[in-house]
N, C-alpha and C. Protein backbone atom coordinates (compact mmCIF):
# COMPACT_ATOMS: atom_id res chain seq x y z
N UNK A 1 40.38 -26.15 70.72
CA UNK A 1 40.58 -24.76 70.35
C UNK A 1 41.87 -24.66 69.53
N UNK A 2 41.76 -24.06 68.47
CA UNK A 2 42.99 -23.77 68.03
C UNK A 2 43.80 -22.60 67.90
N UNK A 3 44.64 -22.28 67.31
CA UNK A 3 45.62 -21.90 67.55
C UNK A 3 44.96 -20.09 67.61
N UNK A 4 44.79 -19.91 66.43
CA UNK A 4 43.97 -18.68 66.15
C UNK A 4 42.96 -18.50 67.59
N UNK A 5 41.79 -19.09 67.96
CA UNK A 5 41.02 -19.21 68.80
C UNK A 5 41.77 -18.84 70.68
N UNK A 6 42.85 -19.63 70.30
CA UNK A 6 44.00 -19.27 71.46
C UNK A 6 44.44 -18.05 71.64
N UNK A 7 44.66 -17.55 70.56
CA UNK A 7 45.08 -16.22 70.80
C UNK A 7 44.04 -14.93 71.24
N UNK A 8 43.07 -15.25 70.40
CA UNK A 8 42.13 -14.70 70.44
C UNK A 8 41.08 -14.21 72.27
N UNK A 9 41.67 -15.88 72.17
CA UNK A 9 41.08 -15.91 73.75
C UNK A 9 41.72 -15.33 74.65
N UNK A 10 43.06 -14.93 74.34
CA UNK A 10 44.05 -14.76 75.22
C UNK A 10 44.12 -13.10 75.19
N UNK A 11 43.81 -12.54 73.90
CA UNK A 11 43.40 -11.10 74.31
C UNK A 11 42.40 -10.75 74.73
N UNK A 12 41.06 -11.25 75.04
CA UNK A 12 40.20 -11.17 75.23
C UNK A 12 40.46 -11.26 76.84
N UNK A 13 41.61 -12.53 77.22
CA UNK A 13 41.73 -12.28 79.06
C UNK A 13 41.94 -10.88 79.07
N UNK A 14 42.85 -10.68 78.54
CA UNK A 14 43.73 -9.27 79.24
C UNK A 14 42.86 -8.13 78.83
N UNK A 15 42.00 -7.96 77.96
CA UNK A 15 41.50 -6.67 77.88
C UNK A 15 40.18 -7.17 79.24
N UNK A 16 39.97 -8.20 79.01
CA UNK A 16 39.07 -8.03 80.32
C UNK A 16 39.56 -7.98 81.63
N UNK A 17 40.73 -8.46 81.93
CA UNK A 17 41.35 -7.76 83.46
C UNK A 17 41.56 -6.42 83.24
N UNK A 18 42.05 -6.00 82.26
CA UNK A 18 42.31 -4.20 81.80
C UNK A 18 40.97 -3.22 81.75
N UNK A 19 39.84 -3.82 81.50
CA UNK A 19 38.52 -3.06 81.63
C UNK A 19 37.54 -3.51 82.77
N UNK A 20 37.89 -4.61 83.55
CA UNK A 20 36.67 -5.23 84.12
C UNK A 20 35.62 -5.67 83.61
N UNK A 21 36.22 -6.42 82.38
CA UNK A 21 34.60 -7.18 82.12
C UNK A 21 34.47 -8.20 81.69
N UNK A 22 33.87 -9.06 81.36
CA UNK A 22 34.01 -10.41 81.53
C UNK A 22 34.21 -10.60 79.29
N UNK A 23 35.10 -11.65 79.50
CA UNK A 23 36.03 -11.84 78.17
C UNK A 23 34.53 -11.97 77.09
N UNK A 24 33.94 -13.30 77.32
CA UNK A 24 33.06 -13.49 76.85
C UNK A 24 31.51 -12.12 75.82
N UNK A 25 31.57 -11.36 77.24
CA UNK A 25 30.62 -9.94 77.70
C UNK A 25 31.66 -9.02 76.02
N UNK A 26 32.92 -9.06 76.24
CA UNK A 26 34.02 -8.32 75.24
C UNK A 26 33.79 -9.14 73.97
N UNK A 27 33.67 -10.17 73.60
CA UNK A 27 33.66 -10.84 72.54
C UNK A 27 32.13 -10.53 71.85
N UNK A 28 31.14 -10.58 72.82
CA UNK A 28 30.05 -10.21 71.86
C UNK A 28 29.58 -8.73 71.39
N UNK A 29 30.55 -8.13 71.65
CA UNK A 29 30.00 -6.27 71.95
C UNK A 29 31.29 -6.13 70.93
N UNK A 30 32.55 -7.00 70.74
CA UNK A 30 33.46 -7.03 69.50
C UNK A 30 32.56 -7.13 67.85
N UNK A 31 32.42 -8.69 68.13
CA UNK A 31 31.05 -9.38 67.15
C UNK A 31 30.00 -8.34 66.56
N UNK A 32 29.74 -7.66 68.02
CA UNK A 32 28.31 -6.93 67.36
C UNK A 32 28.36 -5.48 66.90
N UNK A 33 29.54 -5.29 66.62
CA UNK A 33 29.96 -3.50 66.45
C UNK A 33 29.60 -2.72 68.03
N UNK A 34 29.63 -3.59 69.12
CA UNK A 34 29.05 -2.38 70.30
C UNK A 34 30.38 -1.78 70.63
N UNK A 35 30.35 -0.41 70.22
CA UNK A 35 31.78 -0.32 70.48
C UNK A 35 31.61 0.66 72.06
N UNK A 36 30.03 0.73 72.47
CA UNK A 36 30.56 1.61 73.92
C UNK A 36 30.24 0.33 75.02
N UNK A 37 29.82 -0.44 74.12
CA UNK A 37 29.90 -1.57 75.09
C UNK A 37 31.59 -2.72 75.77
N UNK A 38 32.09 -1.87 74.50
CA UNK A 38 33.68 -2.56 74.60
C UNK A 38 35.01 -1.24 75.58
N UNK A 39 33.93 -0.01 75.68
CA UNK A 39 35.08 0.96 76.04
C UNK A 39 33.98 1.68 77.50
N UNK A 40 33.16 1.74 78.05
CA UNK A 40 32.31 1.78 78.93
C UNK A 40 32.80 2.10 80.23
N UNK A 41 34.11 1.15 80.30
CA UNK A 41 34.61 0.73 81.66
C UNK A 41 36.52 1.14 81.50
N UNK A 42 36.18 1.96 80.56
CA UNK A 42 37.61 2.78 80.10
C UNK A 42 37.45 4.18 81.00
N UNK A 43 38.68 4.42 80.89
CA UNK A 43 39.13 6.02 81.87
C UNK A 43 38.37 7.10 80.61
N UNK A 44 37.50 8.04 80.97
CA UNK A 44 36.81 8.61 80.23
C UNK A 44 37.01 9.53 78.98
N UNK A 45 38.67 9.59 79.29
CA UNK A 45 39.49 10.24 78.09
C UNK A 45 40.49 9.79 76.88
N UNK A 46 40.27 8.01 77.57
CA UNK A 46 40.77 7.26 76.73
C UNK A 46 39.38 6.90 75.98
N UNK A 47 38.52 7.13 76.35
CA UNK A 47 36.86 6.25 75.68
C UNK A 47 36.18 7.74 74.63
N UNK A 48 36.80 9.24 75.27
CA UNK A 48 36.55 10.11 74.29
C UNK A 48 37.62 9.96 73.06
N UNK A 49 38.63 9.85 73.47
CA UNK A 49 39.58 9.77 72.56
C UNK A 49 39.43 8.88 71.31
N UNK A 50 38.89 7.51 71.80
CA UNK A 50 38.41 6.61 70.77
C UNK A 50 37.21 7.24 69.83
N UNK A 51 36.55 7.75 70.61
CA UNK A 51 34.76 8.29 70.06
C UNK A 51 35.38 9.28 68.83
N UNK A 52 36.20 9.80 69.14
CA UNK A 52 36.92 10.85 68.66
C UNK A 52 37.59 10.77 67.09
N UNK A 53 38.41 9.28 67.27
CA UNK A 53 38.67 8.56 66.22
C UNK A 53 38.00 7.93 65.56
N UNK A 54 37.02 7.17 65.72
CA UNK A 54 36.15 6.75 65.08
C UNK A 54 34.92 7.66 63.87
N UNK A 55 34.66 8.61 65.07
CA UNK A 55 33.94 9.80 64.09
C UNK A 55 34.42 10.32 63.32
N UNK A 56 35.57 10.76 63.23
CA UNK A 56 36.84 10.83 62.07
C UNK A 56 37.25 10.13 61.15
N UNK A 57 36.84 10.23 60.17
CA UNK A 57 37.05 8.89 59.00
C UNK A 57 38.31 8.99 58.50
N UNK A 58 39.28 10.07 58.41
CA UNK A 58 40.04 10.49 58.21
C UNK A 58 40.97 9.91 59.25
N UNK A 59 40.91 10.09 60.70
CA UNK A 59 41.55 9.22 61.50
C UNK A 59 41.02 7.95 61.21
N UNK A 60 40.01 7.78 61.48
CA UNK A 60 39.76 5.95 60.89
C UNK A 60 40.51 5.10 59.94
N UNK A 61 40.27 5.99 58.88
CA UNK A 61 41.26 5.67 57.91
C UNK A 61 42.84 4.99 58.04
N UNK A 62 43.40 6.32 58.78
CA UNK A 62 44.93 6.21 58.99
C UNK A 62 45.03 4.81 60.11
N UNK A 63 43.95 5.21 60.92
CA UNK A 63 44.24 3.71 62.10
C UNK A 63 44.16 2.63 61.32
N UNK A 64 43.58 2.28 60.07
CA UNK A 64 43.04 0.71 59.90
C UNK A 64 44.20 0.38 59.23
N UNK A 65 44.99 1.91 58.82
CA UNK A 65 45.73 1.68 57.66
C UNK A 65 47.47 1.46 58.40
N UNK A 66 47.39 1.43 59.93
CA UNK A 66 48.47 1.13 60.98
C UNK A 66 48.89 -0.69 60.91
N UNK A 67 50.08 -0.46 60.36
CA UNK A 67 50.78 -2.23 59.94
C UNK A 67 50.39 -2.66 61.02
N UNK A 68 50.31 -2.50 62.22
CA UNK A 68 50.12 -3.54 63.49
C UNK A 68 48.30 -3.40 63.83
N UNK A 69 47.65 -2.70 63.44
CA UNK A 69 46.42 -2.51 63.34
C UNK A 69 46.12 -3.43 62.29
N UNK A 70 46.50 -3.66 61.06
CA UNK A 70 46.49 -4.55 59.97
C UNK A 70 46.29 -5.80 60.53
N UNK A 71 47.51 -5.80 60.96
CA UNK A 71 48.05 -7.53 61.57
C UNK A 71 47.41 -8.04 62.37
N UNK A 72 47.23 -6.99 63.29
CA UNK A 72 45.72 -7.71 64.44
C UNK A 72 44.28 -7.46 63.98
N UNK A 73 43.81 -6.93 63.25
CA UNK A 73 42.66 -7.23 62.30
C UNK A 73 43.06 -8.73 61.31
N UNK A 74 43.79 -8.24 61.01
CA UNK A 74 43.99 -9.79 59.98
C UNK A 74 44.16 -11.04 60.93
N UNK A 75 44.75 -11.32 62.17
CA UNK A 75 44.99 -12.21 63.36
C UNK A 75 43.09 -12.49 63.94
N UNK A 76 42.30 -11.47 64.18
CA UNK A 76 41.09 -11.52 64.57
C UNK A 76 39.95 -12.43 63.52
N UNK A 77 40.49 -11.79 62.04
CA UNK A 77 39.49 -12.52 61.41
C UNK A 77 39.93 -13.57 60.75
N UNK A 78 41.09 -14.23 60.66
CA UNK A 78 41.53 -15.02 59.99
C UNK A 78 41.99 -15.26 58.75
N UNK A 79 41.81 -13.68 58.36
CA UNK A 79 42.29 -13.90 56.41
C UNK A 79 43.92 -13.63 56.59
């Protein structure tokens, strides 16, 4: 595994002790755009809150366009 893959794996622990769900279960619902499959097991106002942003392209926008949102998109996919 390398280095990238390490990290990767390593957020994937912690959001799965943070949601209850198994890392693996988080990685393919990442992969596959499931995004209520990734927030499901969230407190219900943190999982509206997201729904919230997302439907908002306008918020969408501004989030993708967040330097540390950048950096961990760019860290996830490798460019």
């Amino acid at each position: 595994m390398n280095r990238k893959e390490q990290e990767i794996q390593s957020l994937l622990n912690s959001l799965s002790r943070k949601l209850g769900k198994n890392p693996e279960t988080l990685r393919q619902n990442a992969q596959n755009g499931n995004i209520d499959g990734l927030i499901d097991n969230m407190d219900k106002k943190q999982a509206e809150k997201i729904r919230s942003i997302l439907n908002d392209e306008k918020k969408t926008k501004q989030l993708l366009n967040n330097p540390e949102v950048k950096a961990l998109m760019k860290k996830l996919t490798g460019e």
